[in-house]
Protein backbone atom coordinates (compact mmCIF):
# COMPACT_ATOMS: atom_id res chain seq x y z
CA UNK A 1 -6.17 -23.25 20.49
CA UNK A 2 -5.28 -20.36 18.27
CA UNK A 3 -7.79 -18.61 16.30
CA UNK A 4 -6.20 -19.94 13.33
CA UNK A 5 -6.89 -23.10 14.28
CA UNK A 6 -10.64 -22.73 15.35
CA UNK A 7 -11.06 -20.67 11.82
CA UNK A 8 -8.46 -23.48 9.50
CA UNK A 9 -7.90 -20.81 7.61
CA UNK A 10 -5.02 -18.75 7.03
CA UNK A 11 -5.96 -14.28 6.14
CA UNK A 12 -5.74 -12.88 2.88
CA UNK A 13 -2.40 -11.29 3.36
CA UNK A 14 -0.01 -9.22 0.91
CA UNK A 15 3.42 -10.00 1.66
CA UNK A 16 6.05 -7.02 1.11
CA UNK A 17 9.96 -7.45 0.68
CA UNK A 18 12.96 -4.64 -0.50
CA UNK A 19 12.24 -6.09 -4.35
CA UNK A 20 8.97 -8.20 -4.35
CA UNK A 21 5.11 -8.01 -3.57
CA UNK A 22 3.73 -11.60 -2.72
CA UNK A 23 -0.03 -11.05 -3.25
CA UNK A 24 -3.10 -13.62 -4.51
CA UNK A 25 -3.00 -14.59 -8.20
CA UNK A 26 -5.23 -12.89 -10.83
CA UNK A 27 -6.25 -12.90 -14.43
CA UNK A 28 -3.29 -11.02 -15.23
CA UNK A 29 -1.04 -13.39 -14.37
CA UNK A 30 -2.27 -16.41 -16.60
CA UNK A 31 0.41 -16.24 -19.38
CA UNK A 32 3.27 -15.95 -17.46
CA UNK A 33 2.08 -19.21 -15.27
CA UNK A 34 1.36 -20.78 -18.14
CA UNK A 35 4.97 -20.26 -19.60
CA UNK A 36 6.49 -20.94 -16.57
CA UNK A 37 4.83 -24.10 -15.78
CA UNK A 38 5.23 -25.21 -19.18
CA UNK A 39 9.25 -24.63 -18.91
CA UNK A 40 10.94 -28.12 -19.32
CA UNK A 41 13.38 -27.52 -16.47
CA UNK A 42 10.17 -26.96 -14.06
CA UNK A 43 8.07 -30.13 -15.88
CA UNK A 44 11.62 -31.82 -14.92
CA UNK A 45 11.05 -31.34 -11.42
CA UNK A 46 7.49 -30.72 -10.26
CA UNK A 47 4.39 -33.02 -11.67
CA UNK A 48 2.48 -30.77 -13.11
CA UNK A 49 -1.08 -30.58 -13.95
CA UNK A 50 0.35 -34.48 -13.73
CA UNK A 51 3.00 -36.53 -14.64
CA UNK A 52 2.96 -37.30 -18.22
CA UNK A 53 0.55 -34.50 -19.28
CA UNK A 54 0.96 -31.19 -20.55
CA UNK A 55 0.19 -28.01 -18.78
CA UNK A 56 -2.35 -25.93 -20.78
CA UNK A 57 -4.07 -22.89 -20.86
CA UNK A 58 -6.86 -24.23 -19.27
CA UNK A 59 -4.80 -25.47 -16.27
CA UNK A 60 -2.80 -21.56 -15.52
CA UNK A 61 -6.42 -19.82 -15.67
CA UNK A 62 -8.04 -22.66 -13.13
CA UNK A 63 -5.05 -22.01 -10.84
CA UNK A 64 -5.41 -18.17 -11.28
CA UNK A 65 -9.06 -18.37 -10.77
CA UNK A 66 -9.77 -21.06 -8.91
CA UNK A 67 -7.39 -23.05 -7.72
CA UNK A 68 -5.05 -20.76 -5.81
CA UNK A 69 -7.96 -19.33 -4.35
CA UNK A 70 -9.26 -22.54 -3.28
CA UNK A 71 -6.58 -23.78 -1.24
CA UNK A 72 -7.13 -20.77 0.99
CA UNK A 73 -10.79 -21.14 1.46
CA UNK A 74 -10.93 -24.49 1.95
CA UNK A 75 -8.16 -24.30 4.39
CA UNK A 76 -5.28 -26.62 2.74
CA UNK A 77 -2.95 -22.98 2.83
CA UNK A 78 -2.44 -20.27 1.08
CA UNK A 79 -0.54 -19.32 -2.47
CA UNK A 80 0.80 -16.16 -3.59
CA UNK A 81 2.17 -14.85 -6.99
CA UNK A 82 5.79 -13.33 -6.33
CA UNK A 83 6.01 -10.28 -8.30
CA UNK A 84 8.30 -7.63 -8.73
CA UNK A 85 7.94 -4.91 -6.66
CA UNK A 86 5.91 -1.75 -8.19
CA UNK A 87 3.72 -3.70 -10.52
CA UNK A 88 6.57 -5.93 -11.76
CA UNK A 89 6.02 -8.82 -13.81
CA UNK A 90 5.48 -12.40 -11.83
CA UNK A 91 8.59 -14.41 -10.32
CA UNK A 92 7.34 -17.02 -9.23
CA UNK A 93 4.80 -18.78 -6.61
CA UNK A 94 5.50 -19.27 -3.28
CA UNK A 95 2.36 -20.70 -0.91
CA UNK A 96 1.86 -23.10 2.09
CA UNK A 97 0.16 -26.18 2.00
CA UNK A 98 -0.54 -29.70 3.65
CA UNK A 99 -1.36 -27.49 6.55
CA UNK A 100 -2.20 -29.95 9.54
CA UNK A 101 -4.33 -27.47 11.97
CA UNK A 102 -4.11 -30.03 14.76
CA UNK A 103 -0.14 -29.64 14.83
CA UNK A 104 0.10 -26.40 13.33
CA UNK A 105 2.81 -27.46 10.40
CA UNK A 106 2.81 -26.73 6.79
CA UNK A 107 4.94 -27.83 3.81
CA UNK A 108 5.96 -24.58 2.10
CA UNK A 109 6.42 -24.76 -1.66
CA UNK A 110 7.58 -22.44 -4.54
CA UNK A 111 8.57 -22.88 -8.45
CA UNK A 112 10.26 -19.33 -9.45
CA UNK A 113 9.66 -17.72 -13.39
CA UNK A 114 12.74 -19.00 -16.31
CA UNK A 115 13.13 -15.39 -16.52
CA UNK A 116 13.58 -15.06 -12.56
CA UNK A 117 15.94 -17.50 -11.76
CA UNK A 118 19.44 -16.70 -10.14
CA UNK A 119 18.37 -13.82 -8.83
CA UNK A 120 17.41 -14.47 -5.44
CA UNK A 121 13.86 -13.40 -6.02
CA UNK A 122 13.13 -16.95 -4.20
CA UNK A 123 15.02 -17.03 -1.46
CA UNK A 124 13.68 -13.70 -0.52
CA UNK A 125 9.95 -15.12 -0.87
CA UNK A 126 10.97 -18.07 1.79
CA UNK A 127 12.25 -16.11 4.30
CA UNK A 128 8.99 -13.72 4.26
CA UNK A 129 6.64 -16.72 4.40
CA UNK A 130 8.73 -18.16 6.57
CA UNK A 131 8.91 -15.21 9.41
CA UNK A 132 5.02 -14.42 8.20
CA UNK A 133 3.88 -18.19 9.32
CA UNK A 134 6.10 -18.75 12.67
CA UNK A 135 4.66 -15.14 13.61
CA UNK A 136 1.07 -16.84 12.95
CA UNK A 137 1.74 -19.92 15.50
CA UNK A 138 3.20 -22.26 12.79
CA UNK A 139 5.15 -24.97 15.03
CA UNK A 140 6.84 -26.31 12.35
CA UNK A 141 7.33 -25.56 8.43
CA UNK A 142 8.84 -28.04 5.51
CA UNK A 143 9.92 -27.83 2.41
CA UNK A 144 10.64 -30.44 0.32
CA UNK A 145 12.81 -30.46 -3.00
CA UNK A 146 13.91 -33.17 -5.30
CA UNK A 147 17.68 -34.02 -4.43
CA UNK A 148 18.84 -34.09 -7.67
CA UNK A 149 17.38 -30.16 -7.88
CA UNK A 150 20.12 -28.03 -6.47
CA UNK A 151 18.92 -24.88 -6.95
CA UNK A 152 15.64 -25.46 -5.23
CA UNK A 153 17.98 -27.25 -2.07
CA UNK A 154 19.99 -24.17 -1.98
CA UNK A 155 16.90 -21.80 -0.50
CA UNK A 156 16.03 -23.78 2.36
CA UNK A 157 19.84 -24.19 3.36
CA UNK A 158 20.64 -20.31 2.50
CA UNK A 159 17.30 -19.75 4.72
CA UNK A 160 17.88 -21.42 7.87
CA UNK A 161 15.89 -24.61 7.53
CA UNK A 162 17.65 -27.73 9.44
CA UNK A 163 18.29 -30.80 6.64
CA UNK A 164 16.01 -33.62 8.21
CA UNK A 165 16.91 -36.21 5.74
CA UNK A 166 15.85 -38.07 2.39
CA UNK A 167 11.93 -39.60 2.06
CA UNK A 168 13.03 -41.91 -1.05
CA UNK A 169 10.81 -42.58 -4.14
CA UNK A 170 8.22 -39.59 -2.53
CA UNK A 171 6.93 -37.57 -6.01
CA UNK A 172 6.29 -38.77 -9.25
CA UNK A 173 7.85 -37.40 -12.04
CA UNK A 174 7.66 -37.68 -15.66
CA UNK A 175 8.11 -40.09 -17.70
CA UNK A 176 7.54 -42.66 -14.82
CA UNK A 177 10.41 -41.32 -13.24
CA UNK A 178 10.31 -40.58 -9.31
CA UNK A 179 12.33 -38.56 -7.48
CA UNK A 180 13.81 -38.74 -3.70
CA UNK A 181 12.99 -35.77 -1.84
CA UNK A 182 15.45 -33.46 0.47
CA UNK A 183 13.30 -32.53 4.08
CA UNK A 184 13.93 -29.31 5.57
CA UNK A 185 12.51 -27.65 8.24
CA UNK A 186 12.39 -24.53 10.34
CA UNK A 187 10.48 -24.77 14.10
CA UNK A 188 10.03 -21.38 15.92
CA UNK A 189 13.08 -21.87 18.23
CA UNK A 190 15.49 -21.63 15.53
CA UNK A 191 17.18 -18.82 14.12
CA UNK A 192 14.71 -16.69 12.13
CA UNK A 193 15.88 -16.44 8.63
């Protein structure tokens, strides 16, 4: 058994790339996750606060101050805010989550800024959190993207991950829509990405 594993809980880490710094969220971060997660094209593809309701104020400074924070110390993963290197403004999110200790997996999830997109700001977050958690004695990492959602499919397959299949009718959506979710994966023996 790893020490992960005995502790279920992953270290406060800062994450470093050529153009971003992955760190934990903070206060200053609140308006841009609020108008990121309040971006139709996200709301189209991720449920959130919930399906159906609107993301608030409220809901960016619980995730900023408690939330995020939370899924670390209670030992469900971790999140980070991408942000541009240097003090740059915030990307996007990138975290792992659904960790199961026993097996060592994780889902790994990520929703990138309207004023990020296209630039490959993601795909360079997954492949740090991706090296950072096989190097930690992850056995197996997902992720998991809506199949209509191209550019969210494109990271894992630019990143290495194997295409596992489709889990149909897995996430709500809104509007009482539900969408069919692409499974990707990356075990140790692969090629890192």
């Amino acid at each position: 058994m790893s020490d992960l594993q005995e502790k279920k809980m992953l270290p406060s880490v800062v994450l470093e790339t050529d153009r971003l710094l992955l760190r934990a969220f903070i206060e200053d971060d609140i308006d841009d996750v609020l108008a990121t997660c309040s971006d139709p094209e996200l709301q189209k593809w991720i449920p959130i606060p919930a399906p159906d309701t609107p993301y608030t104020r409220k809901d960016a400074e619980e995730w900023c101050r408690e939330v995020s924070p939370g899924i670390r110390t209670r030992g469900e993963g971790q999140q980070w805010a991408a942000t541009e290197a240097g003090g740059g403004r915030l990307v996007g999110a990138i975290g792992l989550m659904r960790v199961n200790w026993a097996a060592m997996n994780a889902e790994l999830g990520y929703w990138t800024s309207p004023w990020a997109r296209n630039r490959g700001y993601m795909t360079e977050a997954v492949v740090a959190v991706s090296r950072w958690a096989l190097d930690q004695g992850f056995r197996r990492i997902e992720i998991k993207a809506a199949t209509a959602n191209t550019p969210s499919r494109r990271i894992p397959e630019r990143t290495g991950y194997s295409f596992e299949g489709v889990e149909r009718s897995a996430m709500p959506g809104h509007g009482g829509t539900r969408h069919d979710l692409a499974v990707y994966s990356l075990l140790p023996s692969d090629p890192r990405p």
